[in-house]
Protein backbone atom coordinates (compact mmCIF):
# COMPACT_ATOMS: atom_id res chain seq x y z
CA UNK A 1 0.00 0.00 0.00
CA UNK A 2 1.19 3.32 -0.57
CA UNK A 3 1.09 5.61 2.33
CA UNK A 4 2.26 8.59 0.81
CA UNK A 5 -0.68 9.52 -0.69
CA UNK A 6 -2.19 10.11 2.08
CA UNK A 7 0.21 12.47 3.56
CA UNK A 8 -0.49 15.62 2.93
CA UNK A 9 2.84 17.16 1.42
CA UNK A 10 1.92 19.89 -1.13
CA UNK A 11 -1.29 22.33 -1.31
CA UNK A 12 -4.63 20.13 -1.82
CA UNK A 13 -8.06 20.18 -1.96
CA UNK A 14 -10.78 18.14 0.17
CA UNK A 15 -13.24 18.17 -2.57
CA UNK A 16 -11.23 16.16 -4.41
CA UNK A 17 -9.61 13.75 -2.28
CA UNK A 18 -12.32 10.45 -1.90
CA UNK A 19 -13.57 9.90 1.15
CA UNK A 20 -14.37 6.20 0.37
CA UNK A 21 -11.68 3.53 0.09
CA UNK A 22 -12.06 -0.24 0.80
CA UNK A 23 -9.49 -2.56 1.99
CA UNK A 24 -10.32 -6.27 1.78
CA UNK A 25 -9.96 -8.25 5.07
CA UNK A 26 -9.33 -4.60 6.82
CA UNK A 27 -10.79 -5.67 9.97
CA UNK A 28 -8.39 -9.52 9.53
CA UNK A 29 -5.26 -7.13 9.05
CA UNK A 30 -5.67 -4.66 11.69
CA UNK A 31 -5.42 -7.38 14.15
CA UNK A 32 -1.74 -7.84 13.17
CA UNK A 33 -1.16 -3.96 13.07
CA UNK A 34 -2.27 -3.73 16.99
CA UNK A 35 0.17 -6.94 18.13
CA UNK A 36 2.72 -4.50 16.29
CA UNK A 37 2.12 -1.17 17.54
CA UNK A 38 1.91 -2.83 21.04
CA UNK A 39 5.49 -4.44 20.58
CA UNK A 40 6.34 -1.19 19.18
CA UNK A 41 5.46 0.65 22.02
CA UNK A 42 6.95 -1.60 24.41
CA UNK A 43 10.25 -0.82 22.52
CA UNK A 44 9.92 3.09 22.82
CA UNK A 45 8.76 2.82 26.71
CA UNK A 46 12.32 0.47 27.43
CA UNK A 47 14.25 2.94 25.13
CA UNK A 48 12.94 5.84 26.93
CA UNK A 49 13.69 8.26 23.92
CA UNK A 50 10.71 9.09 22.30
CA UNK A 51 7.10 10.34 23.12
CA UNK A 52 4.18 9.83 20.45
CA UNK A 53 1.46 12.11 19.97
CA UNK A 54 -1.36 11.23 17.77
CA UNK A 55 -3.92 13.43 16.93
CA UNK A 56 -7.46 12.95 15.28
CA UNK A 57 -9.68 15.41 13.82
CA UNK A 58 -13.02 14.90 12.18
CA UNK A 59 -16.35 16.20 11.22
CA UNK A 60 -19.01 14.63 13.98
CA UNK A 61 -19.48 10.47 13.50
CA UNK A 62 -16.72 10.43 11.56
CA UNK A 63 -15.30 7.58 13.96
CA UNK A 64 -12.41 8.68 16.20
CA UNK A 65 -13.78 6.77 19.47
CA UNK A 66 -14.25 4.22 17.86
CA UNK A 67 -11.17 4.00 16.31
CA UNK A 68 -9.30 4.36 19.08
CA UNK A 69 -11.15 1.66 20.81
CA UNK A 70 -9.88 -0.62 17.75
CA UNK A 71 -6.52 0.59 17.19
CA UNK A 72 -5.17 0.68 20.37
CA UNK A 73 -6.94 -2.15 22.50
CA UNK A 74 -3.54 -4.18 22.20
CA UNK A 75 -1.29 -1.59 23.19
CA UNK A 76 -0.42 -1.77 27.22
CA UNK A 77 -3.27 0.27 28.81
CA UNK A 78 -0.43 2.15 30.70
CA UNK A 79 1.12 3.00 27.60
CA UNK A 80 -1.54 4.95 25.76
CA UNK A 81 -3.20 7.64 27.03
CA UNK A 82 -6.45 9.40 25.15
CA UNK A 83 -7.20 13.03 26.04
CA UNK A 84 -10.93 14.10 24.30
CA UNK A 85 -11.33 18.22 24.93
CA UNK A 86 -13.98 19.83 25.28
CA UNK A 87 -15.11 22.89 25.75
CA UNK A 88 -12.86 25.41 27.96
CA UNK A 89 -12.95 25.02 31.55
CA UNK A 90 -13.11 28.08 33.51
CA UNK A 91 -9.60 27.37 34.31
CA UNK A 92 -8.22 26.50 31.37
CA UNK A 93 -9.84 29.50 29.54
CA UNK A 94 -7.31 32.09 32.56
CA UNK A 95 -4.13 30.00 30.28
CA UNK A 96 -3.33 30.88 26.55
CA UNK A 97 -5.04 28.53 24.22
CA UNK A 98 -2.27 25.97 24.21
CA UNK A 99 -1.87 25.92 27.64
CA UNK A 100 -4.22 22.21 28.44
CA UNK A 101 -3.10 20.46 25.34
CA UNK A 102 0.74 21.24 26.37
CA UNK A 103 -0.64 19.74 30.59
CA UNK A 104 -1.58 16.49 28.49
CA UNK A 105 1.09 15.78 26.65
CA UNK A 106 2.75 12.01 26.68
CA UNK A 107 5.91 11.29 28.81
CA UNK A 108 8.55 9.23 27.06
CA UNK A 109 7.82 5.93 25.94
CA UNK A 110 4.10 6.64 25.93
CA UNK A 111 1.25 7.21 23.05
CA UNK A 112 -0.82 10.19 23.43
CA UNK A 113 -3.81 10.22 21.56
CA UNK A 114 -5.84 13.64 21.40
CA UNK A 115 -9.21 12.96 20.36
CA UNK A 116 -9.91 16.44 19.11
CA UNK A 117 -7.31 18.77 19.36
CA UNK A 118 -5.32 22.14 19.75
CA UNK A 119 -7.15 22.67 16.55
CA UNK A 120 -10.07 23.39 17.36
CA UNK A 121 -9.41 26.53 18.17
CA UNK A 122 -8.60 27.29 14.89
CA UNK A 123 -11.70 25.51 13.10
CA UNK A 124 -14.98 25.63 16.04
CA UNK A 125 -13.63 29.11 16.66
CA UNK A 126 -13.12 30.25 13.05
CA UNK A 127 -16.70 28.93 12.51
CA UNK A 128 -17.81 30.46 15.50
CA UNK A 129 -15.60 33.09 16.49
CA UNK A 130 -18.10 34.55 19.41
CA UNK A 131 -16.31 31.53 21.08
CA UNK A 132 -12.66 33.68 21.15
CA UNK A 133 -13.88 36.43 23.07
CA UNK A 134 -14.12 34.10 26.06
CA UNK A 135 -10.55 33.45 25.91
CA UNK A 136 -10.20 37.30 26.89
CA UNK A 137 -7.71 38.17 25.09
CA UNK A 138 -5.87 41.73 24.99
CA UNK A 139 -7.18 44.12 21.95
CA UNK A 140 -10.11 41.46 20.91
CA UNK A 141 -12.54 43.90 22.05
CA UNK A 142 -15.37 42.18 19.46
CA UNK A 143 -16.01 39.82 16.78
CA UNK A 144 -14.79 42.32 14.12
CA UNK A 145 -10.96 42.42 15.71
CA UNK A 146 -10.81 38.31 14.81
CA UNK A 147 -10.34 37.83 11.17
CA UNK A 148 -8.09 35.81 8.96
CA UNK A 149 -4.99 37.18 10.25
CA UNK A 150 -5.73 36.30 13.77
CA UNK A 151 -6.20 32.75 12.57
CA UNK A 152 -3.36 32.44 10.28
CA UNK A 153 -1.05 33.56 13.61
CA UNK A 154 -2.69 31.45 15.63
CA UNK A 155 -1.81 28.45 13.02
CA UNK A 156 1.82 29.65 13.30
CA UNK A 157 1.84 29.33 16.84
CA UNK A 158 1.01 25.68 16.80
CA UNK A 159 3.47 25.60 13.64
CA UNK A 160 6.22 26.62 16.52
CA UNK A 161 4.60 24.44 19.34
CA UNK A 162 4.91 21.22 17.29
CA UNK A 163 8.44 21.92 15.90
CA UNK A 164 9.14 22.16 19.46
CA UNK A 165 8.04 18.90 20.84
CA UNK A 166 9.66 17.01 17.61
CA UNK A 167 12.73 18.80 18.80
CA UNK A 168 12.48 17.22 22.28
CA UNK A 169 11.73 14.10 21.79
CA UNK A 170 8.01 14.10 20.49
CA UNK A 171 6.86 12.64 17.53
CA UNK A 172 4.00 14.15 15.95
CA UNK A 173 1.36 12.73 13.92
CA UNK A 174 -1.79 14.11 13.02
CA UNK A 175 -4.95 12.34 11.27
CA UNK A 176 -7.73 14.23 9.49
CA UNK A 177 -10.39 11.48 9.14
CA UNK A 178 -12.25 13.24 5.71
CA UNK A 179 -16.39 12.25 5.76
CA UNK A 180 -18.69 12.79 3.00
CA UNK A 181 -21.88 14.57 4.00
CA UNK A 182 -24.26 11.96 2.88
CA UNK A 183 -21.92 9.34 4.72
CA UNK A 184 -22.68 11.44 8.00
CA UNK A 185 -26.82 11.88 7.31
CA UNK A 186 -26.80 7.97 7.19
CA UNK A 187 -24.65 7.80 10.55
CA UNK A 188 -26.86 10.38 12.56
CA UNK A 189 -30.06 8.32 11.07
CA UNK A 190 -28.18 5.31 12.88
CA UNK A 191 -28.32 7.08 15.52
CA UNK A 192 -31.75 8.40 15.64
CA UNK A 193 -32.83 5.15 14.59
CA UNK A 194 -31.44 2.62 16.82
CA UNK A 195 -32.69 3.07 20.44
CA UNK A 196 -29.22 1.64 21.66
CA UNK A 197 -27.50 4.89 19.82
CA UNK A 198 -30.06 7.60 20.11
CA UNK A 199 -27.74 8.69 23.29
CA UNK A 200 -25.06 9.66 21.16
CA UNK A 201 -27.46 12.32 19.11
CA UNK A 202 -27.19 15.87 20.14
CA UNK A 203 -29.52 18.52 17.95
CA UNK A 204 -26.41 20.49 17.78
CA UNK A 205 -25.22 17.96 15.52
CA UNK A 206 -27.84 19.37 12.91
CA UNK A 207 -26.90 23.00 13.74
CA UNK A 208 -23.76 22.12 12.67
CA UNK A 209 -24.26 20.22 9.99
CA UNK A 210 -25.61 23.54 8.25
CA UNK A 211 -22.21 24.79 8.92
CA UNK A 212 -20.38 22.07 6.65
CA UNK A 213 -18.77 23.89 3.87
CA UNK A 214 -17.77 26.47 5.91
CA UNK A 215 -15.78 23.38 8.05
CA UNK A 216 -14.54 22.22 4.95
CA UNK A 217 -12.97 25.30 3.73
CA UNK A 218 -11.29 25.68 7.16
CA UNK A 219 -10.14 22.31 7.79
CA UNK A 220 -8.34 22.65 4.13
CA UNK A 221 -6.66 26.31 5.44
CA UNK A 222 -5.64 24.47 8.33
CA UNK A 223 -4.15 21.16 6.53
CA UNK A 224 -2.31 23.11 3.93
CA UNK A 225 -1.13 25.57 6.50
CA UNK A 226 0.05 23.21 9.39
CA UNK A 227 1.26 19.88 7.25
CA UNK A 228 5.02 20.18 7.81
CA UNK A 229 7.55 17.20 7.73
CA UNK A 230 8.29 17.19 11.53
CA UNK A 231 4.54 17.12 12.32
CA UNK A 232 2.63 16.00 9.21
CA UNK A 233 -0.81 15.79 8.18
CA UNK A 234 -2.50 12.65 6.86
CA UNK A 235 -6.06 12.71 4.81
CA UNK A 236 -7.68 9.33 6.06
CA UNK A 237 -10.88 8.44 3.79
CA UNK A 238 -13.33 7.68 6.96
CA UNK A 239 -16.51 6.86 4.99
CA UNK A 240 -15.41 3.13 5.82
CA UNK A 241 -14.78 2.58 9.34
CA UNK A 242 -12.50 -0.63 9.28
CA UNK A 243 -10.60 0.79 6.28
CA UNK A 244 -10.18 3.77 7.82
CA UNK A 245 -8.82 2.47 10.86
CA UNK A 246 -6.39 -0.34 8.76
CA UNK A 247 -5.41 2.30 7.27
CA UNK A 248 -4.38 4.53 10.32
CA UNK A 249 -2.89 2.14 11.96
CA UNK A 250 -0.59 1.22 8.96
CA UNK A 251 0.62 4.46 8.87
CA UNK A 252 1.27 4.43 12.60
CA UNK A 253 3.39 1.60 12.37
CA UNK A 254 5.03 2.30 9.32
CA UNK A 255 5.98 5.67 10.79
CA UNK A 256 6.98 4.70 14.19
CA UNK A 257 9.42 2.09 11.75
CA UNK A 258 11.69 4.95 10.96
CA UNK A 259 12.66 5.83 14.13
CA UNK A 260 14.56 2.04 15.17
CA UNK A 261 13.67 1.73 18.57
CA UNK A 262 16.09 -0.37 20.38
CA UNK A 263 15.42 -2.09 23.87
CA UNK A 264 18.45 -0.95 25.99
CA UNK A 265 21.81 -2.83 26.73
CA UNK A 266 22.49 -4.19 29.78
CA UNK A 267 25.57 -2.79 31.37
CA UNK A 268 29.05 -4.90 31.35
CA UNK A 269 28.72 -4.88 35.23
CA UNK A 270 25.32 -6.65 35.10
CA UNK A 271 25.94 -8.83 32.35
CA UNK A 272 28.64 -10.44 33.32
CA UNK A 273 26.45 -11.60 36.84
CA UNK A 274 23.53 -12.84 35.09
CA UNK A 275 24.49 -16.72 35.51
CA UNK A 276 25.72 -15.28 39.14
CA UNK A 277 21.79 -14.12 39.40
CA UNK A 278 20.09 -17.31 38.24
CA UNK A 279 22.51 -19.12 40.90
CA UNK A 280 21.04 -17.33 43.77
CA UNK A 281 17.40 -17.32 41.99
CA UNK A 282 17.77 -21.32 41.77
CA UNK A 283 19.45 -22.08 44.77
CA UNK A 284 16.80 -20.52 47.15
């Protein structure tokens, strides 16, 4: 399979990237991707070098829990940890807008997985900018001091707070899983239809569903503006759930590949006891 098409390394275009794309036996060969990424992160947590952060954005239903229910079920539940935000806390809104994604960031040797993002303070917001002047923010007196400027600096900023954790240590991977509309009507009717779901509907999710094109053209700004080769974005075609998450978790491993993580040596001094060891282990 080839990966790189998904990566997002020159300008693009949602509208015409598919949003459909079927892998045969997807479900079959994600079970060998997890026993991987969990051997994988076993490697990074005894090298002690690296950090991982994943991050997933999507329109609503386009499968992130999920996904990270399947993906990651093999990993060592002490070695992922899954951050969802929501709204600003009172307490989080006194900080800058970076300020309780940097809090939740993975140690070495761990998998972070943001499920939704520092980006949604540049897409919810740029869609509903009322939502900035809660942050408070010196000389954003009203709704007509945020425009496109504000956004595109704001972008830069998490340009710079990226390049910064890839500097230290952090590696930095970030999923866009790309819905169609009619692929998200039929997953909403799921949910309105099957009394099991209905919990998960919210009528803000028709609100904003009114609001699509205008998420579109600001998920695009945001992909073409923040896709950089220390922290890049990937396109995922989500309107197939197990493809989408095969196809993730390829990726993942594939990535995590490069890096060579080694278990660690043991020193001279210990090495040359071992049989000593098993002696006294045997012997008791």
């Amino acid at each position: 399979m080839n990966l790189e098409k998904y990566k997002i390394s020159k300008k693009i275009q949602l509208q015409k990237i598919n949003t459909k794309e079927v892998v045969d036996n997807a479900e079959k060969k994600l079970k060998k991707l997890r026993k991987k990424l969990s051997k994988i992160q076993n490697t990074m947590y005894a090298e002690g070098k690296y950090g991982a952060l994943i991050c997933l954005q999507g329109m609503d239903t386009s499968g992130k829990d999920s996904l990270i229910r399947e993906v990651f079920k093999d990993v060592n539940a002490r070695g992922v940890e899954v951050h969802s935000f929501k709204v600003p806390t009172e307490l989080e809104l006194k900080h800058d807008f970076l300020w309780r994604h940097y809090i939740a960031l993975p140690a070495k040797g761990k998998l972070g997985v943001f499920n939704r993002t520092h980006y949604e303070n540049v897409l919810v917001t740029r869609v509903h900018p009322e939502y900035i002047l809660s942050e408070n923010i010196p000389n954003i007196k009203s709704i007509k001091d945020i425009n496109d400027e504000f956004y595109h600096d704001r972008m830069e900023r998490i340009n710079q707070f990226e390049n910064h954790l890839a500097k230290n240590g952090t590696i930095v991977l970030k999923f866009f899983l790309h819905l169609s509309k009619e692929e998200q009507k039929n997953r909403l009717l799921r949910r309105l239809n099957l009394p099991q779901k209905n919990w998960k509907f919210s009528e803000g999710d028709l609100k904003e569903r009114k609001l699509w094109n205008k998420y579109q053209d600001c998920y695009e700004d945001v992909l073409n503006r923040t896709s950089k080769e220390d922290a890049p974005w990937f396109v995922i075609p989500a309107d197939d759930k197990p493809s989408a998450r095969f196809i993730l978790a390829e990726i993942l491993v594939k990535e995590f590949e490069k890096y060579n993580f080694k278990e660690p040596v043991l020193s001279k001094k210990v090495a040359d006891r071992i049989e000593e060891f098993k002696a006294q282990l045997n012997n008791e």
